[in-house]
N, C-alpha and C. Protein backbone atom coordinates (compact mmCIF):
# COMPACT_ATOMS: atom_id res chain seq x y z
N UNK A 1 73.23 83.40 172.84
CA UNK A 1 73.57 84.35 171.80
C UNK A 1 75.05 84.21 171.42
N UNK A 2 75.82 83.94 172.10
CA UNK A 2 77.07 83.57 172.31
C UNK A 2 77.40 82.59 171.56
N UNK A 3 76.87 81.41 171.29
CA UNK A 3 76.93 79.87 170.70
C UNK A 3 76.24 80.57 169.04
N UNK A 4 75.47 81.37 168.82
CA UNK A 4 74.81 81.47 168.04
C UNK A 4 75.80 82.16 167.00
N UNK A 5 76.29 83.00 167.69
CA UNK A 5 77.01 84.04 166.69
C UNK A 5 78.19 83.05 166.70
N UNK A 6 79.00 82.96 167.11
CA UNK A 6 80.13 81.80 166.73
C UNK A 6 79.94 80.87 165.94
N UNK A 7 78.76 80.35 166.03
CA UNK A 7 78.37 79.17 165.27
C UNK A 7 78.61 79.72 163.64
N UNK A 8 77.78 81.14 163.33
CA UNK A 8 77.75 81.69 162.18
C UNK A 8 79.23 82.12 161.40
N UNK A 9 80.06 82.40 162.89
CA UNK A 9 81.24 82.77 162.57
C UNK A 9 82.25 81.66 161.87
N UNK A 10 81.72 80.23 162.54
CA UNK A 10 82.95 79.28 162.05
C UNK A 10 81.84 79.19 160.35
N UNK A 11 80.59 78.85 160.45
CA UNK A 11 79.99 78.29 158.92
C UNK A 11 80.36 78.87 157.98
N UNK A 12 80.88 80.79 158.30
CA UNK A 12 81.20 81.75 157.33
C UNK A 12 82.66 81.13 157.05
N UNK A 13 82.91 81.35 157.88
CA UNK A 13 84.88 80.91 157.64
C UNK A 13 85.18 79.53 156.61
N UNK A 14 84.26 78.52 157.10
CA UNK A 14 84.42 77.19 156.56
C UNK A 14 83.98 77.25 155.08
N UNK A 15 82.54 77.90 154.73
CA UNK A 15 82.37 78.21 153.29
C UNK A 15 82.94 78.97 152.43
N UNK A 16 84.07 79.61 153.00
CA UNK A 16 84.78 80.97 152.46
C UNK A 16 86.44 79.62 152.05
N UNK A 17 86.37 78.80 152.70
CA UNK A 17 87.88 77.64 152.56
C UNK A 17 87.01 76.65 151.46
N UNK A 18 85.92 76.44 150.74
CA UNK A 18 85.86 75.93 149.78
C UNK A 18 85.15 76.31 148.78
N UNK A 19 85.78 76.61 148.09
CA UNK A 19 86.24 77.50 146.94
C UNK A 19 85.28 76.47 145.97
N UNK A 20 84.61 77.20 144.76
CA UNK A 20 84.20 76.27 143.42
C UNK A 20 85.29 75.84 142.85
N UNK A 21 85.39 74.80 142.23
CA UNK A 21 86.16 74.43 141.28
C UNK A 21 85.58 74.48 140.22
N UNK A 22 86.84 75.06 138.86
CA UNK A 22 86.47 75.36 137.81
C UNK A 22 85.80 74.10 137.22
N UNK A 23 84.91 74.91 135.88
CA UNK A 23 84.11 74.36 135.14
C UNK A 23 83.41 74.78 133.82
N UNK A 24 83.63 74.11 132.82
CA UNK A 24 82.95 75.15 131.82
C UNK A 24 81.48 76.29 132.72
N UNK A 25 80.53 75.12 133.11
CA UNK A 25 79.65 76.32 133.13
C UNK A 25 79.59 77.55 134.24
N UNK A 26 80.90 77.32 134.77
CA UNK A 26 81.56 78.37 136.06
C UNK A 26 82.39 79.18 135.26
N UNK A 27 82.45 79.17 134.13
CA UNK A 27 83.95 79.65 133.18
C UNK A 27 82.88 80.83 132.39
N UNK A 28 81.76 80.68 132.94
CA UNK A 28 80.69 81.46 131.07
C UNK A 28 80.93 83.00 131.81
N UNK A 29 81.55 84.00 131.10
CA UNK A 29 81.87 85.40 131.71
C UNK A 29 82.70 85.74 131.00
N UNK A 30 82.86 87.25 131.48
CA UNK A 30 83.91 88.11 130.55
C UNK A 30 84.92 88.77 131.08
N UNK A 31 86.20 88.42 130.88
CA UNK A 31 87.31 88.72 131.69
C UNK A 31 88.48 89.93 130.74
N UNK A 32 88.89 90.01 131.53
CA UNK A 32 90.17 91.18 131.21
C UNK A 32 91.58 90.19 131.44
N UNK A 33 92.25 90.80 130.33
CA UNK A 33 93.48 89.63 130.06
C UNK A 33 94.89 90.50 130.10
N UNK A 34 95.42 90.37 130.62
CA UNK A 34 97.17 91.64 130.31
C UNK A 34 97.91 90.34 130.42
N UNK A 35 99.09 90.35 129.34
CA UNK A 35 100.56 89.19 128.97
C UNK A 35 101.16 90.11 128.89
N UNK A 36 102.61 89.77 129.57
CA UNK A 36 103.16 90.32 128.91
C UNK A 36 104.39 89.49 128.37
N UNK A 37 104.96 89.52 127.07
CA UNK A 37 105.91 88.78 126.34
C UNK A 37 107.22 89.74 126.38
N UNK A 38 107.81 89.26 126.60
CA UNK A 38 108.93 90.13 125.99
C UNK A 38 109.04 91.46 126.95
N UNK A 39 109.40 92.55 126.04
CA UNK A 39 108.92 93.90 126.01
C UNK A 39 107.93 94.86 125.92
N UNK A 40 106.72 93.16 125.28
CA UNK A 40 105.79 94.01 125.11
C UNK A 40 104.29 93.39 125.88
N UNK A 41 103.54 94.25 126.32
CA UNK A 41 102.19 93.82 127.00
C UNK A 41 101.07 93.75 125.85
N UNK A 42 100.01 92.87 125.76
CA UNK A 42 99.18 92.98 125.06
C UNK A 42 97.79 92.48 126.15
N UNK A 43 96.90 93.14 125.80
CA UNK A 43 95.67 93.31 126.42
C UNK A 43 94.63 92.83 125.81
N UNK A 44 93.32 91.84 126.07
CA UNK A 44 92.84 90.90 125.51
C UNK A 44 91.10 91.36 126.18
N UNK A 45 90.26 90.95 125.72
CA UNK A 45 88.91 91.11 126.35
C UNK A 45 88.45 89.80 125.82
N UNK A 46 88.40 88.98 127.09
CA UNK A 46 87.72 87.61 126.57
C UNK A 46 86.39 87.25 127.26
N UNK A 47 85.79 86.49 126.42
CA UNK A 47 84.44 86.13 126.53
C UNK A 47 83.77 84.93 126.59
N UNK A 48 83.44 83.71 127.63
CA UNK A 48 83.44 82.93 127.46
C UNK A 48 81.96 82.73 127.16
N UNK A 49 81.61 82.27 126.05
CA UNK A 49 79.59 82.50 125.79
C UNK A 49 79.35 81.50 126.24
N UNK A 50 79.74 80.43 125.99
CA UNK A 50 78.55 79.18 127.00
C UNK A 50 79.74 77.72 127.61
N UNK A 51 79.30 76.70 127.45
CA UNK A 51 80.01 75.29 127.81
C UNK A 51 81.25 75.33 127.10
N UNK A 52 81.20 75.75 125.69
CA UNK A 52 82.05 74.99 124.45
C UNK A 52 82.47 76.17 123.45
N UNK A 53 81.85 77.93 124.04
CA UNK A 53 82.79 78.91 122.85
C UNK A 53 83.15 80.02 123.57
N UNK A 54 84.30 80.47 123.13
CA UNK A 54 84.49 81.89 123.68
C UNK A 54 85.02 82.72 122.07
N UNK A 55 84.75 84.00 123.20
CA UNK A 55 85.51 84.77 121.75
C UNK A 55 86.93 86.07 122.39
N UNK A 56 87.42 86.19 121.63
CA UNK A 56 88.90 86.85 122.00
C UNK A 56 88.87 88.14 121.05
N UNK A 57 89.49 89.10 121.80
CA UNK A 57 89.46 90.56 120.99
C UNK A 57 90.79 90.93 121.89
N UNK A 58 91.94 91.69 120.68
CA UNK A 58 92.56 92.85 121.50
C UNK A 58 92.67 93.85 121.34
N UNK A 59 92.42 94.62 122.37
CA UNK A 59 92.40 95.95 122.47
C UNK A 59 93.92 96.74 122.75
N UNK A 60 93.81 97.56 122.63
CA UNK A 60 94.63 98.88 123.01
C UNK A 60 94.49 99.68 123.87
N UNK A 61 96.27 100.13 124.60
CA UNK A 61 96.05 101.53 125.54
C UNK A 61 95.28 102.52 125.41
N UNK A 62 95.42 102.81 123.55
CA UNK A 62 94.41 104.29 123.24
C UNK A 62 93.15 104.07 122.65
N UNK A 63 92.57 102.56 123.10
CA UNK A 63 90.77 102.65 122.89
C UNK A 63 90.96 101.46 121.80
N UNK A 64 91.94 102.01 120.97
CA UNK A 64 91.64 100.79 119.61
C UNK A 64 91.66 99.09 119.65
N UNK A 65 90.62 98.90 119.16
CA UNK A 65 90.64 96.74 119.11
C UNK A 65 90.72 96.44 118.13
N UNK A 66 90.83 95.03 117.82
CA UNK A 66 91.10 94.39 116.54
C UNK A 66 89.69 93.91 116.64
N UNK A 67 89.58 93.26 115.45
CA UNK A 67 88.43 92.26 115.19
C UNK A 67 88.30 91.00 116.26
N UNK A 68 87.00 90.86 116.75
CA UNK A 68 86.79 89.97 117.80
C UNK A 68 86.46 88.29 116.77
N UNK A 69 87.47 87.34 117.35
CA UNK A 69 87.60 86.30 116.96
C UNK A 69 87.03 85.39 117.98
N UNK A 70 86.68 84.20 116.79
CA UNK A 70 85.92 83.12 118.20
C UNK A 70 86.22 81.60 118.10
N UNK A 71 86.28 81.09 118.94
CA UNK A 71 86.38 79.49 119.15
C UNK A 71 86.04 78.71 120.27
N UNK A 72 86.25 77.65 119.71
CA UNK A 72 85.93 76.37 120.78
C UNK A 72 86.81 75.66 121.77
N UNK A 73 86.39 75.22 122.91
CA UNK A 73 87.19 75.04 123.61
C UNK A 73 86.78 73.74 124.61
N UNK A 74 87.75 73.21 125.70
CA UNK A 74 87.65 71.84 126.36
C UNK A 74 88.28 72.38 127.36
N UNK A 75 87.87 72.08 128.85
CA UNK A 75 88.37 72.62 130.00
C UNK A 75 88.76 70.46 130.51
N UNK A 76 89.82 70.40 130.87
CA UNK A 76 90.51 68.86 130.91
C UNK A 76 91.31 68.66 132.05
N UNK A 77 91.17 67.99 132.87
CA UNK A 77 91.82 67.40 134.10
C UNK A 77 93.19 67.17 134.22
N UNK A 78 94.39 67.82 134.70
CA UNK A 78 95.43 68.10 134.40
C UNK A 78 96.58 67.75 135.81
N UNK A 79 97.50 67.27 135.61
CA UNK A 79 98.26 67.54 136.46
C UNK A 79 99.66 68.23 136.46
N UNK A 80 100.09 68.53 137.64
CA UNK A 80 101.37 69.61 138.08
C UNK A 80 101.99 69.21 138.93
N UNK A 81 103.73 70.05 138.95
CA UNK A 81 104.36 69.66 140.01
C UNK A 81 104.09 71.17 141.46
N UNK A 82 103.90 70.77 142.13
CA UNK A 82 103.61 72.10 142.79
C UNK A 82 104.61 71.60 144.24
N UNK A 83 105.83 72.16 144.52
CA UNK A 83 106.91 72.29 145.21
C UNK A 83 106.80 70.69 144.90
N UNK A 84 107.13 69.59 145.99
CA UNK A 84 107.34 68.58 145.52
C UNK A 84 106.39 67.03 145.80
N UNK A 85 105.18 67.87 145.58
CA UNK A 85 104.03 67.05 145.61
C UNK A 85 103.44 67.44 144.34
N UNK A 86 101.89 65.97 143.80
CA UNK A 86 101.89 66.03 142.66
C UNK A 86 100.79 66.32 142.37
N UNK A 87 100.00 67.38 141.89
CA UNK A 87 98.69 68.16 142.28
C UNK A 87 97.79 68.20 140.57
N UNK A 88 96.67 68.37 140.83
CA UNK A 88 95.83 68.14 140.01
C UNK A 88 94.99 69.51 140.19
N UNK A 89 95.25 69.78 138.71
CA UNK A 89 93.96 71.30 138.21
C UNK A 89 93.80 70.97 136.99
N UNK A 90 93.51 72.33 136.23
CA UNK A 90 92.40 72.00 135.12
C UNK A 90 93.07 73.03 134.38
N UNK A 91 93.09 72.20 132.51
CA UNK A 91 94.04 73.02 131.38
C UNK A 91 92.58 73.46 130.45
N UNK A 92 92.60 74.30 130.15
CA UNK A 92 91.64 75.11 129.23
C UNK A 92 92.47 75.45 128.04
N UNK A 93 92.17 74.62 127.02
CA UNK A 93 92.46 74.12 125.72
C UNK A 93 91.18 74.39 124.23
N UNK A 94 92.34 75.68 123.96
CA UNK A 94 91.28 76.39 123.00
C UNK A 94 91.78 76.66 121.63
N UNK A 95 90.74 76.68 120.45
CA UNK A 95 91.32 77.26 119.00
C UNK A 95 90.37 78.14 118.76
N UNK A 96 90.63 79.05 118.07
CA UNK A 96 90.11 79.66 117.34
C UNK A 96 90.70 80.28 116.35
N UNK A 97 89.70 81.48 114.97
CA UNK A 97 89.91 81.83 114.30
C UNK A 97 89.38 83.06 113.64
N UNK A 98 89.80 84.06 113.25
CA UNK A 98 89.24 85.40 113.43
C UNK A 98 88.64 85.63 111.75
N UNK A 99 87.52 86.85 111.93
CA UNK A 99 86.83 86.52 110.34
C UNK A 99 87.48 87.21 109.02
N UNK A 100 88.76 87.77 109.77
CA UNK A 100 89.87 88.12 108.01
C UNK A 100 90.36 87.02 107.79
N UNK A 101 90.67 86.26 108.14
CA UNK A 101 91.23 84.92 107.49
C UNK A 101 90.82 83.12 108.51
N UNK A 102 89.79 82.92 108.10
CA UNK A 102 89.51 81.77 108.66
C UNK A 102 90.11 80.80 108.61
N UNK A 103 91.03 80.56 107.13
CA UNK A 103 92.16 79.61 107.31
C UNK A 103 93.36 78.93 108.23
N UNK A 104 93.22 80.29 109.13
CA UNK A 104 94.43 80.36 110.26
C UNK A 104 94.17 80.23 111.47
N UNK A 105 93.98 78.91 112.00
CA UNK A 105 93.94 79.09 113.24
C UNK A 105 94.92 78.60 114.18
N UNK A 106 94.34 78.88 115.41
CA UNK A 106 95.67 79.38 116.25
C UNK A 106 94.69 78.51 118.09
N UNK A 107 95.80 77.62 118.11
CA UNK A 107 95.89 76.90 119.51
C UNK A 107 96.31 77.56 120.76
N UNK A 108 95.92 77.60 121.63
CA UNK A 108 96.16 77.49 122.94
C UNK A 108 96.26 76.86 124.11
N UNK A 109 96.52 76.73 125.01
CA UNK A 109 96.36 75.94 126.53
C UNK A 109 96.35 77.36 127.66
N UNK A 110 95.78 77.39 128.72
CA UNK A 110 95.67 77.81 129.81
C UNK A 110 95.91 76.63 130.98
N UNK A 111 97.23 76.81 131.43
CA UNK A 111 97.15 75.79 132.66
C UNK A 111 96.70 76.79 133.93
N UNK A 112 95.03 76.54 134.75
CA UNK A 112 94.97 77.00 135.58
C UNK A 112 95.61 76.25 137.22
N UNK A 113 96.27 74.99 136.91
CA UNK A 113 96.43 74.84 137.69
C UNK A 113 95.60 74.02 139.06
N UNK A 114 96.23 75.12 140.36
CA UNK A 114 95.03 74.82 141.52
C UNK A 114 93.88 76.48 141.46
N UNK A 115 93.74 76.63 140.36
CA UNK A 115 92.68 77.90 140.59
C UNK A 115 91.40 77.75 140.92
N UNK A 116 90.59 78.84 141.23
CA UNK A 116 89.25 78.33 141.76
C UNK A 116 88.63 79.50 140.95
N UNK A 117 87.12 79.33 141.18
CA UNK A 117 86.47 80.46 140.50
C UNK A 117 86.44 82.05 141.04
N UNK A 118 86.91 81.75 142.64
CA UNK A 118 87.47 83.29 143.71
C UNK A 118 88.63 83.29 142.97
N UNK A 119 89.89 82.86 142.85
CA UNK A 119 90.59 83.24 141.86
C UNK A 119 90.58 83.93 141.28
N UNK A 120 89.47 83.82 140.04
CA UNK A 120 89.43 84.45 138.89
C UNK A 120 88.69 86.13 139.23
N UNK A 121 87.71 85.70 140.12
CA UNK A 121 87.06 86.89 140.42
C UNK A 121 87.86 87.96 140.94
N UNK A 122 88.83 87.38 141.96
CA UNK A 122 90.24 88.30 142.73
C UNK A 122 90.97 89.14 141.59
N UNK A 123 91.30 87.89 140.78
CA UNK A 123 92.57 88.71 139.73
C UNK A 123 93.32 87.50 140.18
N UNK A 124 94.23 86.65 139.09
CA UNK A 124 95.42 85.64 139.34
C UNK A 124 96.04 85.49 138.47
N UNK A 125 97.03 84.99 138.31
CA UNK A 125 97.99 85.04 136.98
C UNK A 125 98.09 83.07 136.90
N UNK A 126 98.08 83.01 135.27
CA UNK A 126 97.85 81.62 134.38
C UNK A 126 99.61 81.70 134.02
N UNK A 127 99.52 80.18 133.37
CA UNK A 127 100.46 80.17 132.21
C UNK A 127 99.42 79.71 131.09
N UNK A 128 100.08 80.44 130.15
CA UNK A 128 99.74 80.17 128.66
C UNK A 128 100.38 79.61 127.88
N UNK A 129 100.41 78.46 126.94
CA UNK A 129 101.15 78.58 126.15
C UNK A 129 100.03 78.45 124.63
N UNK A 130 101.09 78.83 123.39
CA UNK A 130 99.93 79.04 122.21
C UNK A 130 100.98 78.66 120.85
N UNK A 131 99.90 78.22 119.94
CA UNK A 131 100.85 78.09 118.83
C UNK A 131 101.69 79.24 118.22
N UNK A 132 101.25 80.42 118.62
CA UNK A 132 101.66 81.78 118.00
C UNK A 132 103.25 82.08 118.51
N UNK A 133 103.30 81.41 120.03
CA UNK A 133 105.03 81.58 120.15
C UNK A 133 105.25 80.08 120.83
N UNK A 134 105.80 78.83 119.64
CA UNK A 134 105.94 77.55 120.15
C UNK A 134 107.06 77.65 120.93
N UNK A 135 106.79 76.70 121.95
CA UNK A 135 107.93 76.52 123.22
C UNK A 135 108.18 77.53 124.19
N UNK A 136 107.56 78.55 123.97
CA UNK A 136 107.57 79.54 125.22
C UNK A 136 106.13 79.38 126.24
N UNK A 137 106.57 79.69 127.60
CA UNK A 137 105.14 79.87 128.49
C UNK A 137 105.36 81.37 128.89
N UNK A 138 104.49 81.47 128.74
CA UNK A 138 103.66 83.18 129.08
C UNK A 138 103.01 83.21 130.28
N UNK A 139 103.41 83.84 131.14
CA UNK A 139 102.29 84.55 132.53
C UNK A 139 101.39 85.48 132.54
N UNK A 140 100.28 85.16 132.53
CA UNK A 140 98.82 85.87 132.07
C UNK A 140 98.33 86.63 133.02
N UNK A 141 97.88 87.43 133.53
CA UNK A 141 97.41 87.98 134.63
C UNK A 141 95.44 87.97 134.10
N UNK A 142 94.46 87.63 134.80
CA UNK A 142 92.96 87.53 134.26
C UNK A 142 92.35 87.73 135.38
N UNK A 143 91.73 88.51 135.31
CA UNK A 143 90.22 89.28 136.17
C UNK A 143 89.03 88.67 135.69
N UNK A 144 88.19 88.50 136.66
CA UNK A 144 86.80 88.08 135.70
C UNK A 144 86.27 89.20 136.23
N UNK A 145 85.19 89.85 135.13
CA UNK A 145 84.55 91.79 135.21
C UNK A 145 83.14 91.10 135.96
């Protein structure tokens, strides 16, 4: 009984140290988004519908959202400097465009980095960067609900 329960104890421990690695079809869910830029925080409800679309909405402290916008996207094999070794994660590279003006669309990157799909489920913070503020990176904080 002794060998038995230990045994269970290390298989739990060992499956709990490897983590999924991201993937579009590990990515399909709906997450909660807080940035904050500047001075100011903005709050996001994103939606990833399948392999290749998500859609983006922001909301407000007092209930109010904008119009939910949607696009396409490529999750791409990426590398980083992480202290001073040279590490490999995954950039989630997206456009979209919202339905008051379809003319305008608007780029992104998500470098996740070394994230995993417990990650996302925990709560972890991204960098972003987007065409909307060129040359700046943004720290994202994302929950998956």
């Amino acid at each position: 009984m002794k060998y038995l329960l230990s045994s269970a104890l290390i298989l739990f421990t060992c499956t709990q140290a490897f983590a999924a690695e991201l993937s579009p079809g590990n990515l399909v869910g709906r997450y909660k988004v807080e940035a904050k830029a500047g001075f100011q925080r903005v709050y996001l409800n994103f939606r990833v519908v399948n392999t290749q679309e998500f859609e983006v909405q922001r909301t407000y402290p007092n209930g109010n959202a904008d119009e939910v916008c949607n696009g396409t996207y490529n999750l791409n094999p990426s590398l980083f400097w992480e202290d001073i070794i040279l590490a490999s994660g995954k950039t989630f590279k997206g456009v979209f465009t919202c339905p008051s003006n379809r003319s305008r669309s608007i780029n992104f990157n998500i470098e996740f980095e070394n994230k995993t799909t417990e990650d996302l489920v925990r709560g972890t913070s991204v960098t972003v960067t987007s065409s909307m503020a060129p040359g700046r990176r943004i720290s994202v904080y994302v929950k998956k609900q």
